[in-house]
Protein backbone atom coordinates (compact mmCIF):
# COMPACT_ATOMS: atom_id res chain seq x y z
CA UNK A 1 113.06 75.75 31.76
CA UNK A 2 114.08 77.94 28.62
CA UNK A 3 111.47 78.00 25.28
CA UNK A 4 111.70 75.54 23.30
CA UNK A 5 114.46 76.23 20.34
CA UNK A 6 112.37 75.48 17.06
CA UNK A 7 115.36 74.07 15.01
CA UNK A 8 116.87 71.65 16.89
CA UNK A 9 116.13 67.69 17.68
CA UNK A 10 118.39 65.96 20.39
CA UNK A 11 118.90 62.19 19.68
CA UNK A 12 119.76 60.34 22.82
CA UNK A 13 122.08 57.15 21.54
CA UNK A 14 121.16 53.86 23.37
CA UNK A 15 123.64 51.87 21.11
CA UNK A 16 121.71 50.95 17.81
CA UNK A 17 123.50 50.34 15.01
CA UNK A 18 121.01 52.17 13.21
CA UNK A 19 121.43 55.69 15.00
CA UNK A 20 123.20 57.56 12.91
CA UNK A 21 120.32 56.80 10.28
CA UNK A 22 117.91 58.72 12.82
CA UNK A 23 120.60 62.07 12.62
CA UNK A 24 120.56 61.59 8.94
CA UNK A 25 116.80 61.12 7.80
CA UNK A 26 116.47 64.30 10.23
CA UNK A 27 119.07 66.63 8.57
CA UNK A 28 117.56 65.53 5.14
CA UNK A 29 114.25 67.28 6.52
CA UNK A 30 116.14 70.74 6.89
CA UNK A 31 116.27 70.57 10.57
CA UNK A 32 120.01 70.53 12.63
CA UNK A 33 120.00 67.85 15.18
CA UNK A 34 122.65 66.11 17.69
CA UNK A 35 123.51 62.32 18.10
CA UNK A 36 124.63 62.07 22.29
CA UNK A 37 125.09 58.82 24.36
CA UNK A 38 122.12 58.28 26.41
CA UNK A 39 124.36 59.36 29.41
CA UNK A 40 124.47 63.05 28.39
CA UNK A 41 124.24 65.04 31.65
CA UNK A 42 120.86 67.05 32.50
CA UNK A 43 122.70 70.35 32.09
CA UNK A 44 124.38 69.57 28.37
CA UNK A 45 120.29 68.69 27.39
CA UNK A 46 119.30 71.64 28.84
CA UNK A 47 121.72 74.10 27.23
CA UNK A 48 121.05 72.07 24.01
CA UNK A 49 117.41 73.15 24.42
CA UNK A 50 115.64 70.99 22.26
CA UNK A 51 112.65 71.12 20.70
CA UNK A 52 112.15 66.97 20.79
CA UNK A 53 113.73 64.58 21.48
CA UNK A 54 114.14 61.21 19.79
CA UNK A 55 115.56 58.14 22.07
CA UNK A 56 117.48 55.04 19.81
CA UNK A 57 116.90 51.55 19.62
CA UNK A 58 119.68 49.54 21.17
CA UNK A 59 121.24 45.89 21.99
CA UNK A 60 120.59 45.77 25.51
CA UNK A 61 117.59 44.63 26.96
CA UNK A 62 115.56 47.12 29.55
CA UNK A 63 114.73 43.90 31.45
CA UNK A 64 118.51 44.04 33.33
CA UNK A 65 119.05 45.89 36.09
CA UNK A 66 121.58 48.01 34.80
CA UNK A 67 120.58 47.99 31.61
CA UNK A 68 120.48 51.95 29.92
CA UNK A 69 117.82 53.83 31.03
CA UNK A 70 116.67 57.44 29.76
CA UNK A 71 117.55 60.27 31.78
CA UNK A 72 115.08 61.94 34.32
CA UNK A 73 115.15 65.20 32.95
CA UNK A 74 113.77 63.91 29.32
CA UNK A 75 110.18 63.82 31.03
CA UNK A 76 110.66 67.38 33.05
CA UNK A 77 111.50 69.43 29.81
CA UNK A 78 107.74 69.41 28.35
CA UNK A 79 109.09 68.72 24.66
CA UNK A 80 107.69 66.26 22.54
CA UNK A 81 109.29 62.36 22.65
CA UNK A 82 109.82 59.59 20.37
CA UNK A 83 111.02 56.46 21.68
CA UNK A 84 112.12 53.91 18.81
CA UNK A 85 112.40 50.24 19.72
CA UNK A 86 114.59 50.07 22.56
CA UNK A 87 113.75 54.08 23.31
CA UNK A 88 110.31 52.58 23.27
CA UNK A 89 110.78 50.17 25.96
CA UNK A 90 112.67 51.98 28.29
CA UNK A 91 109.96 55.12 28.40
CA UNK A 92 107.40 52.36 28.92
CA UNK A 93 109.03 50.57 31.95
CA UNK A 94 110.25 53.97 33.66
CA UNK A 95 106.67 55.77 33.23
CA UNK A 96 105.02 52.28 34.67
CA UNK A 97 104.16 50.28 31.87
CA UNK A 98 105.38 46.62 30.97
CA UNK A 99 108.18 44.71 29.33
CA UNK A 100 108.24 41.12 28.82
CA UNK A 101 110.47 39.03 26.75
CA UNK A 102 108.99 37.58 23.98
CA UNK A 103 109.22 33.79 23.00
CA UNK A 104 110.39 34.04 19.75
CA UNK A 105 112.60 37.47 18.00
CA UNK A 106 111.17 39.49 15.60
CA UNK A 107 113.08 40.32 13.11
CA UNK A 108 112.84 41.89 9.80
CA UNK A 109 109.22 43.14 7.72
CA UNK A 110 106.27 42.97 9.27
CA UNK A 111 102.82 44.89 8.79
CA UNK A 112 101.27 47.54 10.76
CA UNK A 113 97.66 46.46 11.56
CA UNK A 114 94.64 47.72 13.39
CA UNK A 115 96.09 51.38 12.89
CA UNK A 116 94.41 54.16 14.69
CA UNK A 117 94.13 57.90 14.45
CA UNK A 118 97.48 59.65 15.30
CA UNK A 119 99.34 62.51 14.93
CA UNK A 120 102.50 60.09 14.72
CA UNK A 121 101.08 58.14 11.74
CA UNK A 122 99.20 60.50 9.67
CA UNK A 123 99.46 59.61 6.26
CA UNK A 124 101.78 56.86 7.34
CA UNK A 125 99.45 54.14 4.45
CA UNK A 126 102.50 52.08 3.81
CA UNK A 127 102.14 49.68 7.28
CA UNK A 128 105.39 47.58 5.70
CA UNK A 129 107.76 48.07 8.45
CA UNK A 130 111.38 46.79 9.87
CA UNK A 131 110.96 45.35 12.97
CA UNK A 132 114.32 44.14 15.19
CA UNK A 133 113.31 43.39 18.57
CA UNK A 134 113.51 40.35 21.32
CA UNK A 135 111.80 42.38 24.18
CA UNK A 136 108.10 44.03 23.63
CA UNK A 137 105.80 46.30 25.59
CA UNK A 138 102.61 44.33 26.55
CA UNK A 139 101.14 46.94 29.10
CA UNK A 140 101.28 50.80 28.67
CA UNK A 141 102.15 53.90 31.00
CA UNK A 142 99.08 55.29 32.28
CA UNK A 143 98.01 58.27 30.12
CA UNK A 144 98.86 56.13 26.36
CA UNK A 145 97.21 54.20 24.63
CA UNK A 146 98.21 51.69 21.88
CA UNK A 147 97.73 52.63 18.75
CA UNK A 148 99.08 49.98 15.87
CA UNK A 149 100.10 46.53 16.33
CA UNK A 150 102.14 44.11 14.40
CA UNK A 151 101.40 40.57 13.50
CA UNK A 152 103.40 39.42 16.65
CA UNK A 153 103.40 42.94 18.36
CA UNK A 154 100.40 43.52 20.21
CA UNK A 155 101.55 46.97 20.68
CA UNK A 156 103.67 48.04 17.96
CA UNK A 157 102.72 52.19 18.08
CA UNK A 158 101.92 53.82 21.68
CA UNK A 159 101.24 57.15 22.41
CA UNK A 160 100.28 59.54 25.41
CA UNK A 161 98.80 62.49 22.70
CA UNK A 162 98.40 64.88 25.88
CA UNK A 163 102.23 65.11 27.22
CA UNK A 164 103.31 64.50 23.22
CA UNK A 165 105.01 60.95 24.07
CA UNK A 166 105.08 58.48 21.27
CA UNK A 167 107.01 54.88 21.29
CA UNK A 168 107.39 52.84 17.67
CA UNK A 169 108.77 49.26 18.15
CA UNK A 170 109.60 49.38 14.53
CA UNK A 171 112.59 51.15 12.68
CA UNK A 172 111.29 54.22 10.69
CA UNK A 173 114.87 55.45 9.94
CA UNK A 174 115.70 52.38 7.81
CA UNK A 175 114.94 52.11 4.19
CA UNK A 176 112.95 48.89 4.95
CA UNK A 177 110.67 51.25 6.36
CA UNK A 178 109.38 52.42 3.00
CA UNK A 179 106.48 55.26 5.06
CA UNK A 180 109.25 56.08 7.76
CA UNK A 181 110.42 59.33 6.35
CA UNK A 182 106.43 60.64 6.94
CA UNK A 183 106.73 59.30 10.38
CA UNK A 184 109.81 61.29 10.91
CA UNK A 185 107.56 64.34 9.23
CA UNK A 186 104.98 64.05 11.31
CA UNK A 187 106.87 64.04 14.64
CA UNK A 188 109.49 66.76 13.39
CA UNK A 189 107.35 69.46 11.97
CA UNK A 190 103.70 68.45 13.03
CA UNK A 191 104.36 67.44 16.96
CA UNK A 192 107.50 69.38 17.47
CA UNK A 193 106.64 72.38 15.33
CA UNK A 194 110.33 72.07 14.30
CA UNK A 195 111.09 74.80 11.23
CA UNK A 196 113.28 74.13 8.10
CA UNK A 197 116.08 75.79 8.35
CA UNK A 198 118.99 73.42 8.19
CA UNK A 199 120.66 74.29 4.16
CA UNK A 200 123.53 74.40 2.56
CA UNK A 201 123.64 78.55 1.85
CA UNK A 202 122.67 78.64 6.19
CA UNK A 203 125.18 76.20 7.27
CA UNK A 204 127.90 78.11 4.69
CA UNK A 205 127.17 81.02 6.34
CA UNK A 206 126.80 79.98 9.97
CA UNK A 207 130.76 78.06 9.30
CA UNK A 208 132.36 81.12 8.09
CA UNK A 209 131.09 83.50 11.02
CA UNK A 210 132.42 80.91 13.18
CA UNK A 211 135.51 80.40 11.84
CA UNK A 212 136.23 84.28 12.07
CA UNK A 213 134.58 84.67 15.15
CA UNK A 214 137.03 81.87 16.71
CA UNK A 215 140.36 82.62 14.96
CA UNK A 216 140.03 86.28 14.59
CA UNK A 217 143.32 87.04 13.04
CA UNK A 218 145.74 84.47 13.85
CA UNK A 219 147.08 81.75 11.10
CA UNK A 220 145.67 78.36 10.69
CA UNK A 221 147.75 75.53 9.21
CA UNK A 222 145.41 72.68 7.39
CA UNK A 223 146.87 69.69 5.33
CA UNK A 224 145.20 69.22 2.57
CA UNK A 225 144.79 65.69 1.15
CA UNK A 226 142.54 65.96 -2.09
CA UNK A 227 139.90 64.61 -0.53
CA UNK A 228 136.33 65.83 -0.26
CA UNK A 229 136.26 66.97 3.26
CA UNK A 230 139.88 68.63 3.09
CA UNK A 231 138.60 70.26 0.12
CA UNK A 232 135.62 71.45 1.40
CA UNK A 233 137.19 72.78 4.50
CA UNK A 234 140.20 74.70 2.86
CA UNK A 235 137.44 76.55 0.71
CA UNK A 236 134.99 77.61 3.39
CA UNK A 237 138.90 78.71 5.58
CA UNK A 238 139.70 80.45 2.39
CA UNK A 239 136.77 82.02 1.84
CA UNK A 240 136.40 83.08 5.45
CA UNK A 241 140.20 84.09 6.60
CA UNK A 242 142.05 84.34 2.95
CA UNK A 243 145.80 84.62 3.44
CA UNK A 244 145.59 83.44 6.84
CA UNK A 245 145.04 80.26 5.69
CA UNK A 246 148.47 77.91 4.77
CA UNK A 247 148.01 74.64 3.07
CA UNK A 248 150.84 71.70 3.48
CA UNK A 249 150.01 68.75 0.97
CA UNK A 250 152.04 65.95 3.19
CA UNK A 251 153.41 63.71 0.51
CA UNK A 252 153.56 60.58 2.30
CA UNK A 253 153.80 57.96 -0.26
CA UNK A 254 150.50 56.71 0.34
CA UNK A 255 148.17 58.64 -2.55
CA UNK A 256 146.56 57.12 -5.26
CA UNK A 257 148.78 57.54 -8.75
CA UNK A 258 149.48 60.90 -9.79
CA UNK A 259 147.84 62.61 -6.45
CA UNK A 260 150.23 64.98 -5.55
CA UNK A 261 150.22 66.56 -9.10
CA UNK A 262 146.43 66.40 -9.37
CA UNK A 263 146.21 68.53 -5.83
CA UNK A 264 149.00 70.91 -6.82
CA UNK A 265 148.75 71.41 -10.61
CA UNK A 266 144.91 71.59 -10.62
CA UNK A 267 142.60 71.07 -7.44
CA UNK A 268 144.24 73.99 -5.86
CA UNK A 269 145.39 76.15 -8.63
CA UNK A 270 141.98 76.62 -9.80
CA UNK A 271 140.88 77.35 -6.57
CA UNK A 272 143.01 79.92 -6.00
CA UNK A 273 144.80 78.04 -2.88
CA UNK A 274 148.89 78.31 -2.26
CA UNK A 275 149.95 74.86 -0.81
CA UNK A 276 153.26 73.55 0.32
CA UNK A 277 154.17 70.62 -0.64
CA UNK A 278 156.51 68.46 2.61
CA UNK A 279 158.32 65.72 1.08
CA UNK A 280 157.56 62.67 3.95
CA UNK A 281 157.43 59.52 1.94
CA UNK A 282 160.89 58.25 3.14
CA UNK A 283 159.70 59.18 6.50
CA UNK A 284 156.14 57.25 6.86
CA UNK A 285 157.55 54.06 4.70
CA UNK A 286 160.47 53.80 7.12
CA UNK A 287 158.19 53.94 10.06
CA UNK A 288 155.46 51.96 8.59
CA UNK A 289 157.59 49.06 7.35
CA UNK A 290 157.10 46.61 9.84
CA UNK A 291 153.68 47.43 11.44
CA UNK A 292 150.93 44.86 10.18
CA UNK A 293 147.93 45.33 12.72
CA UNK A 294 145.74 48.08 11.11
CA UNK A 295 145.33 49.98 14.33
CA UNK A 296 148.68 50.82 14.87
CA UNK A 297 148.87 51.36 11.08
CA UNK A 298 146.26 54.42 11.98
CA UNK A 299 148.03 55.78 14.84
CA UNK A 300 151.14 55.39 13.06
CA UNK A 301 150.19 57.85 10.42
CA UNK A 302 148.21 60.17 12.79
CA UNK A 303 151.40 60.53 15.06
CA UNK A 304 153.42 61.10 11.77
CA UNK A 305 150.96 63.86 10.54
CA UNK A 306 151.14 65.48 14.06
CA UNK A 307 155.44 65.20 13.81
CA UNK A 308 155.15 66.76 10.18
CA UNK A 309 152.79 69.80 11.34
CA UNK A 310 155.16 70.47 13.82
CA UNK A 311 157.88 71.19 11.62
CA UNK A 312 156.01 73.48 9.52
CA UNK A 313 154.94 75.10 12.63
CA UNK A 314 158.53 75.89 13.59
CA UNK A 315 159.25 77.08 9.88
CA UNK A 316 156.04 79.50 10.39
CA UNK A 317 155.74 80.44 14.41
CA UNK A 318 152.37 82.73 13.41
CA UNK A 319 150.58 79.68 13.11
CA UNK A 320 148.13 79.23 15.91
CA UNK A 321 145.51 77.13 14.82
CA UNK A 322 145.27 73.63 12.81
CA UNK A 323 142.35 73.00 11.01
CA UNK A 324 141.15 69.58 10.04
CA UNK A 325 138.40 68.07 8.18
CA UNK A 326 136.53 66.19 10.51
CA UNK A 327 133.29 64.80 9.69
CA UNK A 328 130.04 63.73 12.46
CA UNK A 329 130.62 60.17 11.36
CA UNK A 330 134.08 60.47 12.14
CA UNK A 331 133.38 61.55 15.87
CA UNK A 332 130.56 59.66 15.85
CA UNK A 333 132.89 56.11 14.78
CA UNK A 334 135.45 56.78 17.18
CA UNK A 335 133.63 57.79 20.16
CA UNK A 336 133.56 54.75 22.40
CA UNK A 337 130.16 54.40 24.35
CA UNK A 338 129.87 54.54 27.94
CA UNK A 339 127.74 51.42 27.98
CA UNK A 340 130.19 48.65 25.83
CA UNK A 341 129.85 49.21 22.57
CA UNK A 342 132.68 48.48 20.24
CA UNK A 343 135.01 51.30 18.24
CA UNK A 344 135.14 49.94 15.59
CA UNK A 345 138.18 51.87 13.94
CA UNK A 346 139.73 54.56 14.96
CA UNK A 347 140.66 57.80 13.15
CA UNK A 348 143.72 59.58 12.76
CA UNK A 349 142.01 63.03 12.72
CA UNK A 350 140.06 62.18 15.73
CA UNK A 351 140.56 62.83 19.37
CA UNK A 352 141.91 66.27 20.06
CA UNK A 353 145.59 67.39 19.59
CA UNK A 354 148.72 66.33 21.62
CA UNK A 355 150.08 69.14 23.96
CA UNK A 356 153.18 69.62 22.31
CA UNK A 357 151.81 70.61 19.36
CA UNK A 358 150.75 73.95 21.28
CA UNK A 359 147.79 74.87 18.31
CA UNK A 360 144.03 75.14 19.03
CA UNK A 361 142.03 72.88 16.80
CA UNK A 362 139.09 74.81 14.25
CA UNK A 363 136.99 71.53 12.43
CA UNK A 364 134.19 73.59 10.26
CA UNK A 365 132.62 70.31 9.04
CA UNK A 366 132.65 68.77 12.64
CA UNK A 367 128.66 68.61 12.20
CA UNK A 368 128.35 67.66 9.31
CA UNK A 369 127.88 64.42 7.38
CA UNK A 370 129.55 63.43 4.28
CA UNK A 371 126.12 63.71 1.82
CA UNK A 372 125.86 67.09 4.01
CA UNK A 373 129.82 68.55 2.79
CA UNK A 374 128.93 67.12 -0.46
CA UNK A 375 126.00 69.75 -1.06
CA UNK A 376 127.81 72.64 0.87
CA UNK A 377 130.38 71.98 -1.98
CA UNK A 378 127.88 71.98 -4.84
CA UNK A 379 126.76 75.37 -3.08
CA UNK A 380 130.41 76.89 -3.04
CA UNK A 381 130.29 75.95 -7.27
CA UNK A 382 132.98 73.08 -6.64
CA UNK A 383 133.47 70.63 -9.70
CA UNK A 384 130.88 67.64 -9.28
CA UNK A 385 133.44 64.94 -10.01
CA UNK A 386 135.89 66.32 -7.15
CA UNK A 387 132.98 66.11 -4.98
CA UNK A 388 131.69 62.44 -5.70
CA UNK A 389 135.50 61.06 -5.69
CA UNK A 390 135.16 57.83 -3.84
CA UNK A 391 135.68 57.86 -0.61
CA UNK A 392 139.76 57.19 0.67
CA UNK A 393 141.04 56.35 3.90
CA UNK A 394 142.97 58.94 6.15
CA UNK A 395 145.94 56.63 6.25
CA UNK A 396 145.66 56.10 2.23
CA UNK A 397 146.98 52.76 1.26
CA UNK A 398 148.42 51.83 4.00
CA UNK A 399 145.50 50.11 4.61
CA UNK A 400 144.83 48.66 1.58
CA UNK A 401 148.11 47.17 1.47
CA UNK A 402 146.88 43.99 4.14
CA UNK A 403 150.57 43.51 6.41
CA UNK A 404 153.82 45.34 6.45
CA UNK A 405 154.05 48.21 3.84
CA UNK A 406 157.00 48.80 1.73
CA UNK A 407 157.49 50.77 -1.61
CA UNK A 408 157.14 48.40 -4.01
CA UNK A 409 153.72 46.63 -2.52
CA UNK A 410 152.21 50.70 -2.94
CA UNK A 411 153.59 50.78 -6.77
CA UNK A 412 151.84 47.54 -7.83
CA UNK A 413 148.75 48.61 -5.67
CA UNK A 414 148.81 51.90 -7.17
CA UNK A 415 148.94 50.52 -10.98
CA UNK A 416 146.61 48.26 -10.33
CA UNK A 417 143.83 50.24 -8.71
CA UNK A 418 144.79 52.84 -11.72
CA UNK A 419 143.53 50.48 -14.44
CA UNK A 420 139.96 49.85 -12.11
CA UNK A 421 139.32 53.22 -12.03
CA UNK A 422 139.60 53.89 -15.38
CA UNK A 423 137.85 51.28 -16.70
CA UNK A 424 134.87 52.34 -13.83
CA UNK A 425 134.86 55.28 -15.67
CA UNK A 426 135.15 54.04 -19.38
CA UNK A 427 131.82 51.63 -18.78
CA UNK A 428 130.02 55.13 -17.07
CA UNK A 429 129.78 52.48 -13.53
CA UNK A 430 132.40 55.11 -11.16
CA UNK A 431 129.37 57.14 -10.35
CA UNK A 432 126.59 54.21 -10.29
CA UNK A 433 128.76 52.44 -7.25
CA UNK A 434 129.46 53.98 -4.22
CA UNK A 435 132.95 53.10 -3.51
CA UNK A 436 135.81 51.26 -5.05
CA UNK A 437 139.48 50.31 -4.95
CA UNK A 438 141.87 47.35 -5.37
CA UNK A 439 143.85 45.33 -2.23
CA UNK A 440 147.14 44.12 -2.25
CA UNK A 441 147.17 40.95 0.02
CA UNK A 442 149.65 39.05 1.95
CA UNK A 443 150.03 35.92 0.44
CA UNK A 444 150.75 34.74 -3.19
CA UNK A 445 149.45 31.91 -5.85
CA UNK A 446 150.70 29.40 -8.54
CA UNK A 447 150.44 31.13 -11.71
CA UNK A 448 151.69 30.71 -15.59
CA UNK A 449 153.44 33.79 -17.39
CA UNK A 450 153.95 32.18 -21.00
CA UNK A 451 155.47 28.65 -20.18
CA UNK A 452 157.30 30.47 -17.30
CA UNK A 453 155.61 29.78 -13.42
CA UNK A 454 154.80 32.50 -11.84
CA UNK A 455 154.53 32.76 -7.98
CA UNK A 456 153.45 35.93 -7.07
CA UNK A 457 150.63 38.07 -4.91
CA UNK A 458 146.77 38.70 -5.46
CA UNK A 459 144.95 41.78 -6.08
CA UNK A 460 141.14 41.93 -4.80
CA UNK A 461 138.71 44.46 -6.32
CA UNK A 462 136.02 45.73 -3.91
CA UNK A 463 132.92 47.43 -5.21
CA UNK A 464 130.35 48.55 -3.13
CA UNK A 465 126.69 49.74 -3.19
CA UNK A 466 125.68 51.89 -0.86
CA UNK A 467 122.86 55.02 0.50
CA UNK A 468 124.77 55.77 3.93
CA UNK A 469 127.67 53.76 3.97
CA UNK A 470 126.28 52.48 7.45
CA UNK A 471 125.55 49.07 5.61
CA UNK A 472 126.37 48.21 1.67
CA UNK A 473 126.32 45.40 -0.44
CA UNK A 474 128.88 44.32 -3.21
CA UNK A 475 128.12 45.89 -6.44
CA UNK A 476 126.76 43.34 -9.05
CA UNK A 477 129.62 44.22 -11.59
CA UNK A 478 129.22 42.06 -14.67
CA UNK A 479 131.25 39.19 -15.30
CA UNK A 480 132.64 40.52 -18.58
CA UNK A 481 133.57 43.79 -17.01
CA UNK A 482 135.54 41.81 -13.99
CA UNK A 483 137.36 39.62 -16.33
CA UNK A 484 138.52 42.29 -18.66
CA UNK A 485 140.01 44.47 -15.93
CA UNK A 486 141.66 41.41 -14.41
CA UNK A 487 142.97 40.52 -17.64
CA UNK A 488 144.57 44.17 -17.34
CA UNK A 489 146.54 44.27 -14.17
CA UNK A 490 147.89 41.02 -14.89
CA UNK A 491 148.98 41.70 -18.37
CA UNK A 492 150.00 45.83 -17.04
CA UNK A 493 151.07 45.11 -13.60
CA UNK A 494 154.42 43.29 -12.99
CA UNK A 495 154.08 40.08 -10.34
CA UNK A 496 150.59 39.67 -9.84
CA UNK A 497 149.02 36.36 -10.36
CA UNK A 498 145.74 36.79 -10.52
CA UNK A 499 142.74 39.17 -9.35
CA UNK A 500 139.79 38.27 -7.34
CA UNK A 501 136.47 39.77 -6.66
CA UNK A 502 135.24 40.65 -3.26
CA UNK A 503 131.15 39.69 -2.69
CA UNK A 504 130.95 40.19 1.07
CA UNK A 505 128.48 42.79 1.95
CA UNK A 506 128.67 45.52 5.00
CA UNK A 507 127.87 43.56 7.79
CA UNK A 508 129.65 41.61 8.48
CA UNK A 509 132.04 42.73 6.49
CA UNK A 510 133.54 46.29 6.76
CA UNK A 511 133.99 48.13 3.73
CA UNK A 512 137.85 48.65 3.65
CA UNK A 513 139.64 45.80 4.63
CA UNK A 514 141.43 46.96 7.44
């Protein structure tokens, strides 16, 4: 087997809902890792060459037959391992320990108890810890030992300190797990003798050597969208290619008010970035007029993006390569897994590109997540406000129009979600919630207009708190504040009668609505 490579960590994906947390308290420690299904073939680990590797928690139980199990070649690299939960039960049963099911769940905090000496939890004093779990190890592998239990876990820790195996039946990667980030420490730089090298000035660098390295002198098309991650790619494509670079702003009818002259008249002038502008509005609203499911309002808009590119492509036949801003979490969301689990949405800039498009793809932010392109932009000297927009959907409003889209449901939308941003901003709250926006929705109420009855639609407001986006709870906005920006869009906006407040927090609620 190769050395060990002392800056990366492999997470093997078993399914948790919580996995992407792992990859993300592990790039916040300066160290690059990969999220893979548990599946991944023995040659992809190898060539990944890890220097650990961390296994997920998951909703199956290792009790089934065919339940996941880790692969062979996890135990024949001689790199440290850290099983977590469900990654904890399955090293247990395949190394010849025990699994039983236990009589009752355990679910949520519980404390860490009788605590011994280990690498793992050194300087781990906060035993408050998130436990989610039905099955349990109640016998060990030969070689470990256990070394904390839980109130109902006998064997909460385990750890074989001579082959560097270690199994936590808690969650460290949640914030409920106040000490897990010193877990994650110890295991990362103390056991795996992992180096920092994972920042914003390395992976700016690393991006534009690749990007010249893979397009060499050829053209590369990329439609820019005033977003953060279409921002943040055309400057690292600028930066690295210049004039090779040509940016189409796709005017599709489906931006927040005034987009198209905030991208062209200031995002990209002070940038220094020449954009085309393609006039498609009559286009998408004629296509998306009587599609309601939100699915096949996403592939509707992908395929139209894809039949727009290709135009420009025939304008300009030097183009060879389309670049896109495609985010980990994107891949991550849309990637179905091998064993069940549910995609959850899909994304338009997701999946490859169609043959007859005849360009090669180049994705700089493809391993990145969104906090990650946020601090790459801070390091580039882009305006903080540009980089903590709010996050907006792909297909725009489209899907925060709920049903059919026409022109006149976007107008009132737009208006309307207008007044809430400003008003975020006038009470200083846009920055102290994590994402917000108005919905148009499909049915109407019984309202009065002066002595006149009015019978017209509803606009929701959705506020959201959030650290990851993973899971988020409705912002506690204050009544006042609601009322008075209600009292706007109906007085401002033609045909609405009357604004509600969305509480529902993420699960089991998504954030968007569709």
């Amino acid at each position: 087997m190769p050395a060990n490579n002392p800056t990366h960590i492999l997470i093997l994906d078993f399914g948790s809902q919580y996995s992407q947390l792992i990859a993300r308290r592990v790039r916040e420690l300066g160290v690059y890792c990969e999220l893979m299904p548990y599946n991944t073939s023995a040659d992809v680990i190898t060539r990944f060459n890890p220097a650990g590797i961390i296994l997920s928690g998951g909703p199956e139980t290792v009790l089934e037959n065919f339940s996941p199990r880790i692969p062979d070649v996890v135990f024949q690299l001689n790199v440290p391992v850290l099983g977590i939960c469900y990654g904890m039960q399955a090293m247990a049963i395949q190394l010849g320990g025990r699994v039983t099911k236990e009589k009752h769940s355990e679910f949520g905090y519980a404390k860490l108890v009788d605590c011994k000496s280990s690498p793992l939890l050194e300087n781990f004093n906060n035993t408050t810890v998130w436990m989610s779990h039905g099955d349990q190890v109640t016998g060990v592998p030969e070689g470990f030992i256990s070394t904390a239990s839980s109130t109902n876990t006998a064997i909460a820790v385990m750890e074989n300190k001579t082959k560097k195996y270690y199994g936590v039946q808690f969650h460290p990667e949640v914030t409920h797990t106040p000490d897990g980030e010193k877990l994650f420490k110890n295991f990362i730089f103390d056991i795996c003798n992992c180096k920092q090298n994972w920042s914003a000035e390395n992976i700016i660098e690393k991006i534009i050597q690749d990007i010249r390295q893979k397009v060499g002198k050829e053209k590369v098309l990329l439609g820019l969208s005033g977003g953060v991650d279409s921002l943040v790619t055309a400057v690292l494509l600028h930066k690295a290619i210049g004039s090779q670079l040509i940016c189409l702003y796709v005017d599709h009818g489906l931006q927040r008010l005034n987009e198209a002259d905030y991208l062209l008249n200031h995002q990209a002038k002070r940038i220094g970035l020449k954009v085309k502008s393609s006039q498609a509005e009559g286009l998408f609203l004629s296509k998306l007029h009587n599609i309601e499911d939100p699915e096949e309002k996403r592939k509707m808009v992908g395929q139209l993006f894809i039949d727009v590119f290709m135009q420009e492509v025939k304008k300009t036949p030097e183009i060879k390569w389309l670049a896109q801003g495609t985010i980990y979490s994107d891949v991550i969301e849309s990637a179905k897994s091998s064993h069940g689990s549910h995609t959850i949405k899909s994304h338009h800039n997701v999946g490859g590109l169609p043959e007859k498009l005849h360009l090669k793809l180049v994705e700089p932010l493809r391993e990145l997540f969104k906090d990650e392109v946020r601090k790459i932009g801070l390091a580039l000297e882009l305006p903080f406000e540009e980089l903590y927009r709010h996050p907006f959907p792909g297909p725009g409003l489209a899907l925060r129009v709920i049903g059919a889209v026409t022109k006149e449901k976007l107008e009132t939308l737009r208006k309307a979600d207008f007044i809430f941003m400003e008003e975020l901003h006038k009470h200083d709250l846009y920055h102290k919630v994590s994402q917000a926006f108005c919905v148009y929705l499909p049915i109407k109420s019984v309202g009065v207009v002066g002595d006149a009855r009015l019978y017209a639609p509803i606009i929701a407001l959705r506020a959201v708190e959030s650290t990851d986006f993973m899971t988020a709870t409705s912002a506690h906005l204050s009544h006042d504040f609601l009322e008075h920006v209600a009292r706007r869009i109906i007085n401002e906006v033609k045909n609405i009668s009357r604004v509600v407040y969305d509480v529902t927090s993420k699960p089991p609620a998504t954030i968007e609505w569709e």
